[in-house]
PDB file of N, CA and C in Angstrom:
ATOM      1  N   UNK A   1       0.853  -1.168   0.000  1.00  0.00           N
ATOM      2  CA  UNK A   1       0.000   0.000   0.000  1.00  0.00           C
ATOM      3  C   UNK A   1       0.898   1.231   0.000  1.00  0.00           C
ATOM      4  N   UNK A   2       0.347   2.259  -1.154  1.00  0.00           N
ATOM      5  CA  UNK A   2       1.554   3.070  -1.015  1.00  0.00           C
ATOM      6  C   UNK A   2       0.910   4.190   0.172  1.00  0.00           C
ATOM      7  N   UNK A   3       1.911   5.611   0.207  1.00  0.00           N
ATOM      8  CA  UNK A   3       1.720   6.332   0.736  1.00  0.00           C
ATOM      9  C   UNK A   3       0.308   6.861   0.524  1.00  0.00           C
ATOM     10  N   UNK A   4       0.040   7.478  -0.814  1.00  0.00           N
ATOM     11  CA  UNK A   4      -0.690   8.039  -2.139  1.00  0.00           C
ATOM     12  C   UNK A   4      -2.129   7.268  -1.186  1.00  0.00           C
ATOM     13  N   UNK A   5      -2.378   6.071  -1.596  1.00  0.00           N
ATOM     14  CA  UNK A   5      -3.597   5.442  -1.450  1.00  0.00           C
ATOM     15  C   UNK A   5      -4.061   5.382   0.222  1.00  0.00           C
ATOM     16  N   UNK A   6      -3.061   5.629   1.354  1.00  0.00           N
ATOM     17  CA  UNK A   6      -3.684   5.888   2.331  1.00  0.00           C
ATOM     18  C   UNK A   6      -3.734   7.049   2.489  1.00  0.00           C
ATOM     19  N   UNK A   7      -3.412   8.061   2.096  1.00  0.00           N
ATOM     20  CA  UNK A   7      -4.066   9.480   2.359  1.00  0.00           C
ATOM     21  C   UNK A   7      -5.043   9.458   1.502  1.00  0.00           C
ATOM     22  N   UNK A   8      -5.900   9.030   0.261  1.00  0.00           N
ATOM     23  CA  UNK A   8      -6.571   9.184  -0.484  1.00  0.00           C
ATOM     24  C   UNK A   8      -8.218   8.368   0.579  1.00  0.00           C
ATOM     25  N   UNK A   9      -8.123   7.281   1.063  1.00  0.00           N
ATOM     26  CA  UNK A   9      -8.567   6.717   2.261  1.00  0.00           C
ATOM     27  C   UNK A   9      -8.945   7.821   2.948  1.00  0.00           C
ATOM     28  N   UNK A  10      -7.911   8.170   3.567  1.00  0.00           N
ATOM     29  CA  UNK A  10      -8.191   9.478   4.710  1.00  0.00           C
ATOM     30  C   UNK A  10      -9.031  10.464   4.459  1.00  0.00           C
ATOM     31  N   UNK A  11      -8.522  10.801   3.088  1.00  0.00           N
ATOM     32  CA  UNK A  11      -9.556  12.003   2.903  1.00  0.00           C
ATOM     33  C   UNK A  11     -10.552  11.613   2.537  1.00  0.00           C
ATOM     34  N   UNK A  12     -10.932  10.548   2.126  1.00  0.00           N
ATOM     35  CA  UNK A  12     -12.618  10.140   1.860  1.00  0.00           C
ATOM     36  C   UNK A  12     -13.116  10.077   3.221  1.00  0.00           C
ATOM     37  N   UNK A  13     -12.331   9.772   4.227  1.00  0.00           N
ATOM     38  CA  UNK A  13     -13.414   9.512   5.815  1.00  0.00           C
ATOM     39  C   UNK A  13     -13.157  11.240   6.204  1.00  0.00           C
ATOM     40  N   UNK A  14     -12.846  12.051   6.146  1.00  0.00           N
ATOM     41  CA  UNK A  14     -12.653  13.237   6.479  1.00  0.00           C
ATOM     42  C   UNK A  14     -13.517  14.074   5.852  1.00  0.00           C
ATOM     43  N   UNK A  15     -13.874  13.583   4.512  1.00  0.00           N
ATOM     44  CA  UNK A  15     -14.355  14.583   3.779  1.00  0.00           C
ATOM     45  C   UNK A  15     -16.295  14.162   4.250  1.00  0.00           C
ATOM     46  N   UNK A  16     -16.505  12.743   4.457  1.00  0.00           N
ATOM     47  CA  UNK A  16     -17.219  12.386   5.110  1.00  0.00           C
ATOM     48  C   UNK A  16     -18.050  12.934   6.749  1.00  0.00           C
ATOM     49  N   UNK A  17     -16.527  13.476   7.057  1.00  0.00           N
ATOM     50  CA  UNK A  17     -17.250  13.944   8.378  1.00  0.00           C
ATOM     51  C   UNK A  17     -17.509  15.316   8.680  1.00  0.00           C
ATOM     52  N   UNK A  18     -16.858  16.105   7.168  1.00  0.00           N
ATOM     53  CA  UNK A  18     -16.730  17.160   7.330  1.00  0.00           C
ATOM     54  C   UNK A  18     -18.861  17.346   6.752  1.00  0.00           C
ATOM     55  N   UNK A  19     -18.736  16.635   5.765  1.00  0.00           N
ATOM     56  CA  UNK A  19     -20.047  16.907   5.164  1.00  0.00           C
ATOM     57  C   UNK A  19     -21.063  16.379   6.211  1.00  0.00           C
ATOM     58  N   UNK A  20     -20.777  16.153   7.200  1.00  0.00           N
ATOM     59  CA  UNK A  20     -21.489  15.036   8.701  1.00  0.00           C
ATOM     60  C   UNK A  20     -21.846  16.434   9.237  1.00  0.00           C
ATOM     61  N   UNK A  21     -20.855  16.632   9.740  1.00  0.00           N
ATOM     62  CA  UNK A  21     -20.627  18.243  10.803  1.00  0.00           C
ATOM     63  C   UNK A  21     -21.679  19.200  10.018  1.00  0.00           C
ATOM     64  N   UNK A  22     -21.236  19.290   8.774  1.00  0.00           N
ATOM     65  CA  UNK A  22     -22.260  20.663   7.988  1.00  0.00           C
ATOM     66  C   UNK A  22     -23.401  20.638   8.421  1.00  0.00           C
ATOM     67  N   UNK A  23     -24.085  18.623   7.944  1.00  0.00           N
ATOM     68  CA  UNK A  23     -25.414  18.806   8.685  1.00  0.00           C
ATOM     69  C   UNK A  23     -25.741  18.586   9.896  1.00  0.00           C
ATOM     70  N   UNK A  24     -24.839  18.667  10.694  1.00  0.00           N
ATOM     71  CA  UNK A  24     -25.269  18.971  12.110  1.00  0.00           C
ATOM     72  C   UNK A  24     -25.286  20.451  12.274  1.00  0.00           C
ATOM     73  N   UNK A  25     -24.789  21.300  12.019  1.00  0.00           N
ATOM     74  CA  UNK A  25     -24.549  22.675  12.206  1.00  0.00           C
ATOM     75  C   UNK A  25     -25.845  23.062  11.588  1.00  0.00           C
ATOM     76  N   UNK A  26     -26.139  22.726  10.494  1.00  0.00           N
ATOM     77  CA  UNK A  26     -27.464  23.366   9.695  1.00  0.00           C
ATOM     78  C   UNK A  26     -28.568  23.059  10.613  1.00  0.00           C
ATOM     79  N   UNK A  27     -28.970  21.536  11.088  1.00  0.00           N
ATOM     80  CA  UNK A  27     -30.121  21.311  11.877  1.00  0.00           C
ATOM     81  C   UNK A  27     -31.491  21.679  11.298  1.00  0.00           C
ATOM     82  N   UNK A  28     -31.652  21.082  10.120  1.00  0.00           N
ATOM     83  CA  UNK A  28     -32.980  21.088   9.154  1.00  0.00           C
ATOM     84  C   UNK A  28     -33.292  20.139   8.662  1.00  0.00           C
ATOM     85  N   UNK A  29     -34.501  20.477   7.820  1.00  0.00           N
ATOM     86  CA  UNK A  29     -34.279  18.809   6.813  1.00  0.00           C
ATOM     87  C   UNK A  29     -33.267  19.166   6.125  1.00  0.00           C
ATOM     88  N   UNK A  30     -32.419  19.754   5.149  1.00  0.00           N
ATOM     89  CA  UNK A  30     -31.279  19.601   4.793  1.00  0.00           C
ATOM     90  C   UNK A  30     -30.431  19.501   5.263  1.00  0.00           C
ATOM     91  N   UNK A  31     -30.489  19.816   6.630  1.00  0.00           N
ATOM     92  CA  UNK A  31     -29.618  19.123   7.632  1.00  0.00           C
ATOM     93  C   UNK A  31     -29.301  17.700   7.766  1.00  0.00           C
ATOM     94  N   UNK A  32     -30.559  17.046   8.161  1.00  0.00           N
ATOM     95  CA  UNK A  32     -30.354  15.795   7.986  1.00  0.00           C
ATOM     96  C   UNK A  32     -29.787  15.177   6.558  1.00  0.00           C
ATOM     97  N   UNK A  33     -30.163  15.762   5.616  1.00  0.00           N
ATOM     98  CA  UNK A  33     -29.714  15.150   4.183  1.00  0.00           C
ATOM     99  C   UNK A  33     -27.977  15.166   4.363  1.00  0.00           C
ATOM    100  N   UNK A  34     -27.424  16.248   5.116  1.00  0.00           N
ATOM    101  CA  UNK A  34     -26.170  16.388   4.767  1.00  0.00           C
ATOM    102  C   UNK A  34     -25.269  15.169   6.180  1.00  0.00           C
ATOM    103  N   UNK A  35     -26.166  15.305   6.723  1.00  0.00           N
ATOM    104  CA  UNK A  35     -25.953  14.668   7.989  1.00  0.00           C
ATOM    105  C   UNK A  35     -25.821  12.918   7.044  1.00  0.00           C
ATOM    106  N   UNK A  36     -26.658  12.410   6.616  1.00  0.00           N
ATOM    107  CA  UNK A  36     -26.781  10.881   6.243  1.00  0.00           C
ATOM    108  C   UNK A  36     -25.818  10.938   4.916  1.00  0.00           C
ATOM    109  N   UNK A  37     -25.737  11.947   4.219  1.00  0.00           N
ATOM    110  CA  UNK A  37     -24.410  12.015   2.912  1.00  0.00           C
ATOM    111  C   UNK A  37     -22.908  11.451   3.893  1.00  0.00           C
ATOM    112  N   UNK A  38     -22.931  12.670   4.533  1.00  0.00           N
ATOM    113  CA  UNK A  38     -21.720  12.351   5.288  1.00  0.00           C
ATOM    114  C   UNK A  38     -21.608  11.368   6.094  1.00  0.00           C
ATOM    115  N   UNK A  39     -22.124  10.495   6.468  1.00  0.00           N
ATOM    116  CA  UNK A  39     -21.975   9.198   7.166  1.00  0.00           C
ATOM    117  C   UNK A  39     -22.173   8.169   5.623  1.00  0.00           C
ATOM    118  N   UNK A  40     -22.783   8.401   5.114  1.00  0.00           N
ATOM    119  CA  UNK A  40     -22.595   7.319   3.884  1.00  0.00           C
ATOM    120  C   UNK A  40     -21.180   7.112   3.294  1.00  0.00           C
ATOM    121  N   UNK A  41     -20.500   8.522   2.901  1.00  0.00           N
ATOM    122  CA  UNK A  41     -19.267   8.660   2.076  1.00  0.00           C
ATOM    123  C   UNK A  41     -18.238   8.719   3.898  1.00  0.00           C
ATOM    124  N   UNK A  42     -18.426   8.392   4.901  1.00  0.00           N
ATOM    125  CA  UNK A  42     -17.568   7.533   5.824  1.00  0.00           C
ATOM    126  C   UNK A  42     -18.035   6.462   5.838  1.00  0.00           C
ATOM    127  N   UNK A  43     -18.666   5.965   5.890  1.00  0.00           N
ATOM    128  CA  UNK A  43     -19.004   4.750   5.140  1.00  0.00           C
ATOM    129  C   UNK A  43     -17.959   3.729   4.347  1.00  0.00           C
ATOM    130  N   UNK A  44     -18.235   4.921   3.029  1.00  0.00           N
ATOM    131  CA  UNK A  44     -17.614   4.557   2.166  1.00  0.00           C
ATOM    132  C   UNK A  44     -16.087   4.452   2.256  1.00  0.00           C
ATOM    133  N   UNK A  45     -15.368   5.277   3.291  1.00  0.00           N
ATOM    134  CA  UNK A  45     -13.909   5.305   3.572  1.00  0.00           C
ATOM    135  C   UNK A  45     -13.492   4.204   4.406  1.00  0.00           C
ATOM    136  N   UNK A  46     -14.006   4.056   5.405  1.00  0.00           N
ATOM    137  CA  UNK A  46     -14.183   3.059   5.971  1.00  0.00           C
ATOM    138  C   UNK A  46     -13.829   1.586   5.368  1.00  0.00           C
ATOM    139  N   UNK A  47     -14.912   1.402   4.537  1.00  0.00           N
ATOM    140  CA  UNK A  47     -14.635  -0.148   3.332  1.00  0.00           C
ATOM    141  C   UNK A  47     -13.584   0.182   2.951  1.00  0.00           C
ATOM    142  N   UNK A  48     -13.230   0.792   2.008  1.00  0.00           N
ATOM    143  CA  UNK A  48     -11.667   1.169   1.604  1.00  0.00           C
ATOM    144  C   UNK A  48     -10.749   0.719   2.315  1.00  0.00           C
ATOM    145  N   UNK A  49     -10.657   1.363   3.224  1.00  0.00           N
ATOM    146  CA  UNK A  49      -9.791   1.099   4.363  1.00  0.00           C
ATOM    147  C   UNK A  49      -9.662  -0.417   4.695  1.00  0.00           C
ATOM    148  N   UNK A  50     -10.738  -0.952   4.959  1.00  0.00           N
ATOM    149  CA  UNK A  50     -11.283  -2.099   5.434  1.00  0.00           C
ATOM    150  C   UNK A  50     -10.627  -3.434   4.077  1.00  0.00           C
ATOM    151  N   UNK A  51     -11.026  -2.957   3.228  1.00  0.00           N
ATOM    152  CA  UNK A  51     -10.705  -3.967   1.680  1.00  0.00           C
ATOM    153  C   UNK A  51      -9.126  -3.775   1.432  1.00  0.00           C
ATOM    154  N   UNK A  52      -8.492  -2.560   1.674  1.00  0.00           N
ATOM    155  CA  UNK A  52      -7.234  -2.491   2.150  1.00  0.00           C
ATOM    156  C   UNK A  52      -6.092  -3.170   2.604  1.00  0.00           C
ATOM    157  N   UNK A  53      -6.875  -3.440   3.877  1.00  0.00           N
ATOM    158  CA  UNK A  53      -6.169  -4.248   4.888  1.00  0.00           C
ATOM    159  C   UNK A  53      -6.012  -5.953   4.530  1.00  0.00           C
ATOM    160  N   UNK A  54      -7.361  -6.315   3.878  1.00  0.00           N
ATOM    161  CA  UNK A  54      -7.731  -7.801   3.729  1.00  0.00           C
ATOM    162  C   UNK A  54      -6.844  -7.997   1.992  1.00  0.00           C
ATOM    163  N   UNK A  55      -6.782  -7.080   1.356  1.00  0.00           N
ATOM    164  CA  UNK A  55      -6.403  -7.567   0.070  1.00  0.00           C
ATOM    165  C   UNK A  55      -4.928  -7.062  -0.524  1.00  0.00           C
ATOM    166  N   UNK A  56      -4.058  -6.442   1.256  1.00  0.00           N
ATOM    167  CA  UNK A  56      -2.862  -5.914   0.941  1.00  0.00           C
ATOM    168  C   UNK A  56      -2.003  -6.368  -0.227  1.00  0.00           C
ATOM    169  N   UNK A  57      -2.083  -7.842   0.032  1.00  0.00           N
ATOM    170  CA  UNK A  57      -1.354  -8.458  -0.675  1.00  0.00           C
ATOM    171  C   UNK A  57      -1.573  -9.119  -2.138  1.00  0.00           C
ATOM    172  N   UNK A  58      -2.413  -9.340  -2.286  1.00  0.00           N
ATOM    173  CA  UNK A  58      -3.251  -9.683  -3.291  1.00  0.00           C
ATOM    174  C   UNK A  58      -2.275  -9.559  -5.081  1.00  0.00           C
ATOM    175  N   UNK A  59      -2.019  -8.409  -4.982  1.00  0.00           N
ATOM    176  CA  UNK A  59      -1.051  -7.705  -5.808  1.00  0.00           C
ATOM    177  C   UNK A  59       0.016  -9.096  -5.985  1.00  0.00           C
ATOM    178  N   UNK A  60       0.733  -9.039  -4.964  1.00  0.00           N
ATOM    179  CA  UNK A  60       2.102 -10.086  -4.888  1.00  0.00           C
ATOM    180  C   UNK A  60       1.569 -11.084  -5.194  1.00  0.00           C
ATOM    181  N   UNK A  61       0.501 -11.710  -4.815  1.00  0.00           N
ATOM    182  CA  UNK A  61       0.212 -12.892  -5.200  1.00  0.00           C
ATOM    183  C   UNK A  61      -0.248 -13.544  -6.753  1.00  0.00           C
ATOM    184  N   UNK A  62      -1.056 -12.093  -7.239  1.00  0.00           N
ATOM    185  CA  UNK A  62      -0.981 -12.032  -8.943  1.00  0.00           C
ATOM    186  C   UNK A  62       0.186 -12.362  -9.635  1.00  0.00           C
ATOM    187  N   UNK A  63       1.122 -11.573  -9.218  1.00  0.00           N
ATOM    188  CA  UNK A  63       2.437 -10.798  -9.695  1.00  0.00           C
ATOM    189  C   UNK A  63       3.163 -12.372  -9.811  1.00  0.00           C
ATOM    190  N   UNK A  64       3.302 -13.279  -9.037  1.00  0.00           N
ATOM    191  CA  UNK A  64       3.817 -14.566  -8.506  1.00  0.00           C
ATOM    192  C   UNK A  64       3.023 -15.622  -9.410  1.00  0.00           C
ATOM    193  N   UNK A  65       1.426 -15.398  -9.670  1.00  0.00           N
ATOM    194  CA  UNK A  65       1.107 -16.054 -10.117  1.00  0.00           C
ATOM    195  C   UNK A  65       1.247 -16.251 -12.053  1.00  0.00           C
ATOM    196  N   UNK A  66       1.166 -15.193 -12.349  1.00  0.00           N
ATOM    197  CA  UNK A  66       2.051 -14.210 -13.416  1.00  0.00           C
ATOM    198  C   UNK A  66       3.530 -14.982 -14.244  1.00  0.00           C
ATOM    199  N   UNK A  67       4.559 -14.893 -12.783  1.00  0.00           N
ATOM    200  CA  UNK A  67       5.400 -15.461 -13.567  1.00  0.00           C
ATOM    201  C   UNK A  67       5.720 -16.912 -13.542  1.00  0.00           C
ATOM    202  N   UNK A  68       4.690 -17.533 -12.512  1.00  0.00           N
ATOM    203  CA  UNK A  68       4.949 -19.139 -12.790  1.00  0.00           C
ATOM    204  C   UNK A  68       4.480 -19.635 -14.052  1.00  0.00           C
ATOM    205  N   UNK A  69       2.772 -19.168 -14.519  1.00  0.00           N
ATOM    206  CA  UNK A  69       2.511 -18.953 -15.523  1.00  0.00           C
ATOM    207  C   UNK A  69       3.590 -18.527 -16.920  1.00  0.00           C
ATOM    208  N   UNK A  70       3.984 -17.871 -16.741  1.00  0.00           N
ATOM    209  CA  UNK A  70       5.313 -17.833 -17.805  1.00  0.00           C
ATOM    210  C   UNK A  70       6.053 -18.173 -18.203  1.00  0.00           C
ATOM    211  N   UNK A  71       6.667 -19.040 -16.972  1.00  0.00           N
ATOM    212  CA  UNK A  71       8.017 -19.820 -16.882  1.00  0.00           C
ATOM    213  C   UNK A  71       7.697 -20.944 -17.804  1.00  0.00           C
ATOM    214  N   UNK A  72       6.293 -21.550 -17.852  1.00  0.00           N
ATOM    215  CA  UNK A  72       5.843 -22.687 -18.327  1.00  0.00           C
ATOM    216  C   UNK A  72       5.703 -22.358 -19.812  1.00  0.00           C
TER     217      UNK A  72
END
């Protein structure tokens, strides 16, 4: 995982909570709309994060599978 792709992570859960906060501050029905956006798209950072962790490797294991395939 490079650098690049965990700050890109980050800012999807950030940008998530920032749009969270808006609709708490507003306190309307568009409040709430901004309120459930922003927990959806943390949500969405979240999995990222989450699919991340479980498929770190995944890559190497292509990459391996790749050149046995070749050798043959």
């Amino acid at each position: 995982m490079s650098y690049a792709e965990n700050n890109k992570r980050n800012l999807i859960m950030f940008l998530g909570l920032g749009i969270s906060l808006l609709g708490v501050a507003l306190y309307d029905p568009l409040g709430f709309l901004f309120t459930g956006m922003g927990l959806a798209v943390i949500a969405a950072g979240l999995s990222c994060m989450f699919a991340g962790y479980i498929y770190l490797n995944e890559s190497e294991k292509i990459n391996k599978a790749v050149d046995r395939f070749e050798r043959k």
